[in-house]
C-alpha atoms as a PDB file:
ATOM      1  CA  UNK A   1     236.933 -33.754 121.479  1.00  0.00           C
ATOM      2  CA  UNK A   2     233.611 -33.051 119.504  1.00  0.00           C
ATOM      3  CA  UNK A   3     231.544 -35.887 118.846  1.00  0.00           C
ATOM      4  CA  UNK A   4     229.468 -35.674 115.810  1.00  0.00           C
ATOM      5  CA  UNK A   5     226.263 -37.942 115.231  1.00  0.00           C
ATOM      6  CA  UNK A   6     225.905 -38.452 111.896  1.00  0.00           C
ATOM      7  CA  UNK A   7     222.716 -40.255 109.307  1.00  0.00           C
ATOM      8  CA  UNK A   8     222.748 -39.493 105.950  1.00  0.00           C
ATOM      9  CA  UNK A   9     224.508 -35.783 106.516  1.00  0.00           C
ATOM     10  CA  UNK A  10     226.292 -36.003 103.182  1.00  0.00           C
ATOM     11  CA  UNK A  11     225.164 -32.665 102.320  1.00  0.00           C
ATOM     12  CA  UNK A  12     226.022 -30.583 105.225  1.00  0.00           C
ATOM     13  CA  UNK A  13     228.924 -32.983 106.595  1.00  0.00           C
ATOM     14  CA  UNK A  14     232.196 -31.947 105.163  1.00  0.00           C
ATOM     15  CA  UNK A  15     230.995 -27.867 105.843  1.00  0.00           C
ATOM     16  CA  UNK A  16     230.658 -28.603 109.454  1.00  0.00           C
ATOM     17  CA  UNK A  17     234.095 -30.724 110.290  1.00  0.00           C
ATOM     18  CA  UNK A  18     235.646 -27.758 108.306  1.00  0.00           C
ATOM     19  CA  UNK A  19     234.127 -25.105 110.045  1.00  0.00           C
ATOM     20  CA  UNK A  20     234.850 -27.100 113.292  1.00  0.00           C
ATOM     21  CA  UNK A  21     238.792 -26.890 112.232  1.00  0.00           C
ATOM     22  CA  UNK A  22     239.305 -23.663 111.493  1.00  0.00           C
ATOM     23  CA  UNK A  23     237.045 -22.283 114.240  1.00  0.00           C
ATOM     24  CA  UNK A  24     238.028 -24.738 116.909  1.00  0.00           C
ATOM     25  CA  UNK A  25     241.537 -25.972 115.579  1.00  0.00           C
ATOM     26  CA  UNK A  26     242.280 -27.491 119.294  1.00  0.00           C
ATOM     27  CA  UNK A  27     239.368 -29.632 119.125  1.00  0.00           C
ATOM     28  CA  UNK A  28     239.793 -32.751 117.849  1.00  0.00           C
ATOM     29  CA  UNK A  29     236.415 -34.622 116.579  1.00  0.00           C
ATOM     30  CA  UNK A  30     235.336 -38.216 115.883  1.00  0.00           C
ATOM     31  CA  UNK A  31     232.401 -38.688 113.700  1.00  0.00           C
ATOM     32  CA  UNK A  32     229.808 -41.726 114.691  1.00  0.00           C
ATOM     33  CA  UNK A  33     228.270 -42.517 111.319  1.00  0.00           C
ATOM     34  CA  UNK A  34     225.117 -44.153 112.064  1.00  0.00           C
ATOM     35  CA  UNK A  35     224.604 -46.408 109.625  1.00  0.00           C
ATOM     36  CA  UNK A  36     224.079 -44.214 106.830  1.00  0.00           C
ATOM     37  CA  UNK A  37     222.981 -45.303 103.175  1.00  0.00           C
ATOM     38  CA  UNK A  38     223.867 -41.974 101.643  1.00  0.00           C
ATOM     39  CA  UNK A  39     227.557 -40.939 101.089  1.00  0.00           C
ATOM     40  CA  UNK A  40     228.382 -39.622 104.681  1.00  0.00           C
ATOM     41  CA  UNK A  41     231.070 -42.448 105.423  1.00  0.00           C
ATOM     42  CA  UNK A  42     232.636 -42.007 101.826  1.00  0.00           C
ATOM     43  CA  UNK A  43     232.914 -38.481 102.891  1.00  0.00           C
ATOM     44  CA  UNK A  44     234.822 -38.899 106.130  1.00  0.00           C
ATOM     45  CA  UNK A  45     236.896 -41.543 104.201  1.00  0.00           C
ATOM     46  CA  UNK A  46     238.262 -39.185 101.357  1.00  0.00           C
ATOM     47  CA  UNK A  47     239.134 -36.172 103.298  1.00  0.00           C
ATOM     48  CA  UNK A  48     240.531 -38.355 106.368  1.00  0.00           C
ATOM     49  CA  UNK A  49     238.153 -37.565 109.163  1.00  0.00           C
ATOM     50  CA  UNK A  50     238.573 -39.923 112.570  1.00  0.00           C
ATOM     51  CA  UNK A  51     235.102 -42.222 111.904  1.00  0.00           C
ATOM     52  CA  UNK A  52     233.201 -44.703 114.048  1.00  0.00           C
ATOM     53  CA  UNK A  53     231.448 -46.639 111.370  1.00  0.00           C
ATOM     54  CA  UNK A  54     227.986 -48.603 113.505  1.00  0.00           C
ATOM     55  CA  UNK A  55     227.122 -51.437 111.124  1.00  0.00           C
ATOM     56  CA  UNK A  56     223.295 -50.402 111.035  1.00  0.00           C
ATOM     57  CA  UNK A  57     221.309 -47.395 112.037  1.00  0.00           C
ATOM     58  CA  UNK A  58     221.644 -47.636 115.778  1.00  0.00           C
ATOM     59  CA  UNK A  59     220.076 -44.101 116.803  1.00  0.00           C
ATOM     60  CA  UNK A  60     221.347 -41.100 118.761  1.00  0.00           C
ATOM     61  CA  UNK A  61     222.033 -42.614 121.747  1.00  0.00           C
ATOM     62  CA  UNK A  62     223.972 -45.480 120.785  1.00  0.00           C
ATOM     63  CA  UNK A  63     225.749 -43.227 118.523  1.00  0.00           C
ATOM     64  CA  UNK A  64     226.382 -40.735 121.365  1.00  0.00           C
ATOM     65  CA  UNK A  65     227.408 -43.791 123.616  1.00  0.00           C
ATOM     66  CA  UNK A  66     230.341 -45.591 120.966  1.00  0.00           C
ATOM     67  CA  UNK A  67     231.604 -41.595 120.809  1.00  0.00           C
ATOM     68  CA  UNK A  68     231.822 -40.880 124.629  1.00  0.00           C
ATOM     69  CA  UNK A  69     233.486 -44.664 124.628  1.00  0.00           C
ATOM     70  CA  UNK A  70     236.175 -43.924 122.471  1.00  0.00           C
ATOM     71  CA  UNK A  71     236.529 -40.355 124.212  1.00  0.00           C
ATOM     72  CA  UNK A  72     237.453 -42.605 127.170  1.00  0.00           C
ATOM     73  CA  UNK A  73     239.771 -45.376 125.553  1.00  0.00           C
ATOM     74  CA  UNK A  74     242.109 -42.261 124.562  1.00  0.00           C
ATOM     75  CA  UNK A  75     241.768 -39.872 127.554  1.00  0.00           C
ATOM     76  CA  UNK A  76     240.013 -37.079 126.561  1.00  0.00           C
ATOM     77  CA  UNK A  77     238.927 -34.558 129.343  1.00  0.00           C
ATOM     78  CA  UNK A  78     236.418 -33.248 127.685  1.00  0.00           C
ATOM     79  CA  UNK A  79     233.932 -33.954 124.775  1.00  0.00           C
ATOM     80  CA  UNK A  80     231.001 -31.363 122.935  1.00  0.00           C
ATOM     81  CA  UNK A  81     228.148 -32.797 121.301  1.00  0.00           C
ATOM     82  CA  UNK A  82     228.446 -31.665 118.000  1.00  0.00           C
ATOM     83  CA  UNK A  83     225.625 -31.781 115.249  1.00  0.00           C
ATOM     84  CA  UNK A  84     226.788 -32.753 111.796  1.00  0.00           C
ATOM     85  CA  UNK A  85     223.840 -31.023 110.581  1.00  0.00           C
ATOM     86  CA  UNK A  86     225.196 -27.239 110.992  1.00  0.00           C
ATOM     87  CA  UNK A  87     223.056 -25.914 113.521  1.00  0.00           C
ATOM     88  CA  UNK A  88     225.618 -25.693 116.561  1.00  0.00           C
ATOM     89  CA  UNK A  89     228.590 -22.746 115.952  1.00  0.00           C
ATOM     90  CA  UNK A  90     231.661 -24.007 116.872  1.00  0.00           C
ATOM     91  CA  UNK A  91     232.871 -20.528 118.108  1.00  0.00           C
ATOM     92  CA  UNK A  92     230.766 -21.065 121.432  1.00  0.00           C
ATOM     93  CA  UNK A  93     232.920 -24.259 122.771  1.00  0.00           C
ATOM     94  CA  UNK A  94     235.199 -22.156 124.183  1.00  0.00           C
ATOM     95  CA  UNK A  95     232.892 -20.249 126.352  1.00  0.00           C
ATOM     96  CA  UNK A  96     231.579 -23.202 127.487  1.00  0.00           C
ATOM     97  CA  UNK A  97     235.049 -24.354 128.450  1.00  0.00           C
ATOM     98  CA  UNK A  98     235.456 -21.787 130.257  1.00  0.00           C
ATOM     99  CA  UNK A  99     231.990 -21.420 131.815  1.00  0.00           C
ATOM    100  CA  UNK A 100     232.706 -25.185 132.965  1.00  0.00           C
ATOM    101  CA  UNK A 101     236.339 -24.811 134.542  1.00  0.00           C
ATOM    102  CA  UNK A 102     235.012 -21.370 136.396  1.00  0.00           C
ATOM    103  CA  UNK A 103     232.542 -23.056 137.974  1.00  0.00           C
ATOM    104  CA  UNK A 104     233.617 -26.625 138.281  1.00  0.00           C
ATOM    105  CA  UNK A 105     230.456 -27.564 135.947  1.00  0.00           C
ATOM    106  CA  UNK A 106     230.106 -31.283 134.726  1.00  0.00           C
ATOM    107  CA  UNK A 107     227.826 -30.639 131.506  1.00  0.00           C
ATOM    108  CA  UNK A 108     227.912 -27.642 130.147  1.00  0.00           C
ATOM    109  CA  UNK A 109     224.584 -26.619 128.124  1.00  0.00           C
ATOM    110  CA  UNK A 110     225.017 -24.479 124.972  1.00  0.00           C
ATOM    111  CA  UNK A 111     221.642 -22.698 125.773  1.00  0.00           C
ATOM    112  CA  UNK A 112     219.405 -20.768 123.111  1.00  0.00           C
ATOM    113  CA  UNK A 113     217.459 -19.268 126.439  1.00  0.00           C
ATOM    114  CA  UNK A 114     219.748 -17.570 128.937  1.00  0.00           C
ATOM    115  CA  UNK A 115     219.223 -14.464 127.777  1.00  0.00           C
ATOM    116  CA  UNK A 116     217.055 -14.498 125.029  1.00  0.00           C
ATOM    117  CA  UNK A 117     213.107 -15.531 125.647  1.00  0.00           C
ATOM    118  CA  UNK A 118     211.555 -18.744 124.097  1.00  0.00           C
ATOM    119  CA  UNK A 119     209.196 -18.290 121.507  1.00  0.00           C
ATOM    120  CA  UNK A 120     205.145 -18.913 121.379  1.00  0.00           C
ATOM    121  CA  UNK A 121     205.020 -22.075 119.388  1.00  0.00           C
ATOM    122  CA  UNK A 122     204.390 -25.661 120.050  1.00  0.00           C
ATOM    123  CA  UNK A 123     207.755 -27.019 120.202  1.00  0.00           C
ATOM    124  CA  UNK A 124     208.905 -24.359 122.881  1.00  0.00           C
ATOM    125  CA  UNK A 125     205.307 -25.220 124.285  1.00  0.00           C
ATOM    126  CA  UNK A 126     207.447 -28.502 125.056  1.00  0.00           C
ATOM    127  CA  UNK A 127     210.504 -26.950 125.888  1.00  0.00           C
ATOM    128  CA  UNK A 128     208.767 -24.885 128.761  1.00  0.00           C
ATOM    129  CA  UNK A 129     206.620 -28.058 130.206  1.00  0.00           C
ATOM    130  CA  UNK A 130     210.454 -30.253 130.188  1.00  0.00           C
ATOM    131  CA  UNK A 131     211.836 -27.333 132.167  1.00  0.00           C
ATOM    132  CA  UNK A 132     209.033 -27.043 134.743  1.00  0.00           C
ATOM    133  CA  UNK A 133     209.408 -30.844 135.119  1.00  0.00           C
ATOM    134  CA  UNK A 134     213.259 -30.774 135.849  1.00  0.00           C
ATOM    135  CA  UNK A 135     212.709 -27.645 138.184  1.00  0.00           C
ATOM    136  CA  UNK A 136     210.289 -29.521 139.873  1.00  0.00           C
ATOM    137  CA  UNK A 137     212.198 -33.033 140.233  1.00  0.00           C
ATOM    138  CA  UNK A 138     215.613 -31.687 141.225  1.00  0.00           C
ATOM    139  CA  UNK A 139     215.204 -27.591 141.989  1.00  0.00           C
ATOM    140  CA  UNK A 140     217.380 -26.811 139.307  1.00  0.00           C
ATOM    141  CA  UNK A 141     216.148 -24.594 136.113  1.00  0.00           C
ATOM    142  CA  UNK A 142     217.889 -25.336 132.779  1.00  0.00           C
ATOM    143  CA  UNK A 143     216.156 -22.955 130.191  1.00  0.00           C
ATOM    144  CA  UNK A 144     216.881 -24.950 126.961  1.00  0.00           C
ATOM    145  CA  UNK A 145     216.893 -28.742 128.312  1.00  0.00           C
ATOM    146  CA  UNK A 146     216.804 -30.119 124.207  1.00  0.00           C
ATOM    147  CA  UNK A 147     219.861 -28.214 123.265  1.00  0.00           C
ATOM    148  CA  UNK A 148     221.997 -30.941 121.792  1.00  0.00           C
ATOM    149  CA  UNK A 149     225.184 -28.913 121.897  1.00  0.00           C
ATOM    150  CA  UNK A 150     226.330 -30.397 125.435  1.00  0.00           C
ATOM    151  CA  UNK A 151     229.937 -30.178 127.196  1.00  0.00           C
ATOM    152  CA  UNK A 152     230.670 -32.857 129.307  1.00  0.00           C
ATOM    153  CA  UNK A 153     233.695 -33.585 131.462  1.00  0.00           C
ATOM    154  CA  UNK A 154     235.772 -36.408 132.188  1.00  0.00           C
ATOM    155  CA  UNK A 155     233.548 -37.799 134.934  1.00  0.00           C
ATOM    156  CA  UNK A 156     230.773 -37.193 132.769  1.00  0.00           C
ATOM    157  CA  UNK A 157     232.686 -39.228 129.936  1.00  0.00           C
ATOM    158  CA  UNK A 158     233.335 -42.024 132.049  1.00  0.00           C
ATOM    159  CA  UNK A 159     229.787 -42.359 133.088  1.00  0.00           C
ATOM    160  CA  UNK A 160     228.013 -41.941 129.725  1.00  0.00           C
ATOM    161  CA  UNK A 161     230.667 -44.998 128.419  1.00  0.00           C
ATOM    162  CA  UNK A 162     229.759 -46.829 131.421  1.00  0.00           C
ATOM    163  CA  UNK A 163     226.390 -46.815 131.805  1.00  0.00           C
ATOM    164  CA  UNK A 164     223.968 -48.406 129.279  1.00  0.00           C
ATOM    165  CA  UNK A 165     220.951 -46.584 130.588  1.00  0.00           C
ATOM    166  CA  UNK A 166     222.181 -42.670 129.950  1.00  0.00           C
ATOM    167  CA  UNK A 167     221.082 -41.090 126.938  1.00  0.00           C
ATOM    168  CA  UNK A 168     221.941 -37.378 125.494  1.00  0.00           C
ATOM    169  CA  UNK A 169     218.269 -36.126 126.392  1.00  0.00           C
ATOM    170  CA  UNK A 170     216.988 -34.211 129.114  1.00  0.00           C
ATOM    171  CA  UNK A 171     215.979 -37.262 131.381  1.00  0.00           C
ATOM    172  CA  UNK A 172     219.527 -38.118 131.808  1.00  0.00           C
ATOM    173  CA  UNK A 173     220.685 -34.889 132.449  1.00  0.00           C
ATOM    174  CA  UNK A 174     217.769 -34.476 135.052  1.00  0.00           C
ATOM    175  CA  UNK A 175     218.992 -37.723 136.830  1.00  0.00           C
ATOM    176  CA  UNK A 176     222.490 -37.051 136.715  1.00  0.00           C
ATOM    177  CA  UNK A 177     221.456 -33.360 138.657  1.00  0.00           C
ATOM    178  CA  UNK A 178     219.760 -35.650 140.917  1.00  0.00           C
ATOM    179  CA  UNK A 179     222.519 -37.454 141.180  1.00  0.00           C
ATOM    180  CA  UNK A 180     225.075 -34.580 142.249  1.00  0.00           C
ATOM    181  CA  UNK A 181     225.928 -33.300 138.690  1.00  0.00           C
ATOM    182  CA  UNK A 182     226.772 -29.868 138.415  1.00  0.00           C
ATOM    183  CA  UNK A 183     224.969 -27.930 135.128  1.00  0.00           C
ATOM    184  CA  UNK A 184     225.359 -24.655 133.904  1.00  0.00           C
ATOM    185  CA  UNK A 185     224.402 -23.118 130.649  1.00  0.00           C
ATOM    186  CA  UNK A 186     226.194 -20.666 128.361  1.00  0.00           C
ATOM    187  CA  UNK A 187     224.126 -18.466 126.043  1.00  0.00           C
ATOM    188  CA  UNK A 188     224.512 -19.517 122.525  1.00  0.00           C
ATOM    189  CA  UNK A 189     223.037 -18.299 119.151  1.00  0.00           C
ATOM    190  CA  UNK A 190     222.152 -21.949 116.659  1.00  0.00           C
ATOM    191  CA  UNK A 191     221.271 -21.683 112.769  1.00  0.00           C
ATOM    192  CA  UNK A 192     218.722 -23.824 111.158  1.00  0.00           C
ATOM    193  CA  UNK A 193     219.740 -27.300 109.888  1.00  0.00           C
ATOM    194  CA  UNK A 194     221.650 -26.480 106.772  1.00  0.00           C
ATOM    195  CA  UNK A 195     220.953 -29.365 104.683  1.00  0.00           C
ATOM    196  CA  UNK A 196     218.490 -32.822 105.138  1.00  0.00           C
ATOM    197  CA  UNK A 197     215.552 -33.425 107.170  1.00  0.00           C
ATOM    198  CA  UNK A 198     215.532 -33.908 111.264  1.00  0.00           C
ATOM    199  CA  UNK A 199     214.344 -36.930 112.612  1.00  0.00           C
ATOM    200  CA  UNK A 200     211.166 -35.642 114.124  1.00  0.00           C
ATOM    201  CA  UNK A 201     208.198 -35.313 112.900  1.00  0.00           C
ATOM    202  CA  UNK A 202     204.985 -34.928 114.523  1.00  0.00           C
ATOM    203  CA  UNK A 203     204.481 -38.200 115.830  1.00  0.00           C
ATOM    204  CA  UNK A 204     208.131 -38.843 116.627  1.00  0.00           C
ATOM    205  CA  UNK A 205     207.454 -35.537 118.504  1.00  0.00           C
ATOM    206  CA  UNK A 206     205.105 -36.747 120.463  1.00  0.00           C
ATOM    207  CA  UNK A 207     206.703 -39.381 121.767  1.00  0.00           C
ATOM    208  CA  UNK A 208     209.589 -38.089 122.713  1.00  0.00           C
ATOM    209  CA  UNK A 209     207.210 -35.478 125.332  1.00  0.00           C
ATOM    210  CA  UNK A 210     206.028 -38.729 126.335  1.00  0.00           C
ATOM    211  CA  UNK A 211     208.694 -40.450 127.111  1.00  0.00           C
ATOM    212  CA  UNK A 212     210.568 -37.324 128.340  1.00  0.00           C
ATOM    213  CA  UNK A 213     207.535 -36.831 130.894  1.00  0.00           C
ATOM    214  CA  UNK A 214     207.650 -40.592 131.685  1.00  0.00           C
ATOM    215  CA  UNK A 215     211.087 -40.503 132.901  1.00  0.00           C
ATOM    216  CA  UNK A 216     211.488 -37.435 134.596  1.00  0.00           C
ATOM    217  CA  UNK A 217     208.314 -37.860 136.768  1.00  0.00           C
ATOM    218  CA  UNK A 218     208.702 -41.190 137.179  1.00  0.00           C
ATOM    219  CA  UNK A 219     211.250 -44.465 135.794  1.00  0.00           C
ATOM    220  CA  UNK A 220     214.397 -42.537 137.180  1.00  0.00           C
ATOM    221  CA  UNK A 221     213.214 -42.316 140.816  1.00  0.00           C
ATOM    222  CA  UNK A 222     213.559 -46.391 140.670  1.00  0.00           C
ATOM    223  CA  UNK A 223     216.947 -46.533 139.367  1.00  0.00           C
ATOM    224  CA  UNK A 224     220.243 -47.055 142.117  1.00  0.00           C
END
């Protein structure tokens, strides 16, 4: 099942869930509307889309959270992160499928950098310097650790439902490596957002390198 994340994505919404089913017919979807104040839930309610309606802008990861929750009240075995925002290609999930049953993988990353080189430019300045942390932390090198297009399995599912404290950012997936979690990474090719504005900006940018670096060098190492 694809979980999409969705604030105010009125404009690019109903393009990605149809993409989604005619690219990826065998993956079912649930869209999380975060308490949006545009026309996103009117959307999922006039062409019939599966919608988790959160009664006030909650952010990401409690959006994230309620989806991997009701991923686990009806079974699934998988879930993708999905962005309502048409960057991620639904064409790749099934590479990452398969990437994940070949080698018994419990996230899945849908990587920009596997094969292709990051650019010179601020944001992959902070790409590189959440990499070297990670490598450094738990010996394992994931080349694009703020991909959002994520495949998780069911033990995955079970503990992102579970556990209050897990996020879909590269902190948690550099505990849960710590923790025993197998990742791989599939190259993928994304688009630019297609419509709206992301939620970073500069200073939101800045935090999130600061509490990125926080947690990965050192919150997690206290936590059972």
């Amino acid at each position: 099942m694809a979980i999409i994340p969705a604030y105010n994505e009125e404009s690019s919404l109903q393009q990605t869930v149809e993409e989604l089913s005619i690219v990826a017919p065998d993956v079912d979807f649930v869209v999380v509307n975060d308490g949006s104040t545009d026309d996103t839930r009117g959307i999922c309610i006039r062409y019939g889309y599966p919608v988790l309606d959160m009664p006030v802008n909650c952010g990401l990861t409690v959006g994230f959270q309620t989806g991997m929750k009701y991923a686990l009240r009806h079974d699934y075995d998988y879930t993708v992160q999905f962005d309502a925002d048409g960057q991620h290609r639904p064409e790749y999930i099934k590479c990452m499928l398969d990437c994940m049953k070949k080698n018994n993988a419990d996230i899945v990353i849908g990587s920009r950098f596997v094969t292709e080189k990051k650019e010179h430019s601020a944001r992959m300045m902070g790409s590189r310097l959440i990499t070297s942390l990670i490598k450094v932390t738990t010996g394992c090198t994931i080349n694009d650790p703020t991909s959002g297009m994520r495949l998780y399995n069911h033990a995955m599912i079970e503990r992102f439902a579970r556990d209050n404290a897990l996020n879909p950012e590269p902190e948690s997936i550099a505990y849960l490596v710590r923790q025993g979690a197998e990742v791989c990474e599939v190259q993928v090719s994304m688009r630019e957002r297609q419509a709206g504005e992301s939620y970073l900006n500069i200073t939101k940018s800045i935090a999130y390198m600061v509490r990125a670096f926080t947690s990965i060098m050192f919150v997690q190492w206290f936590r059972r």
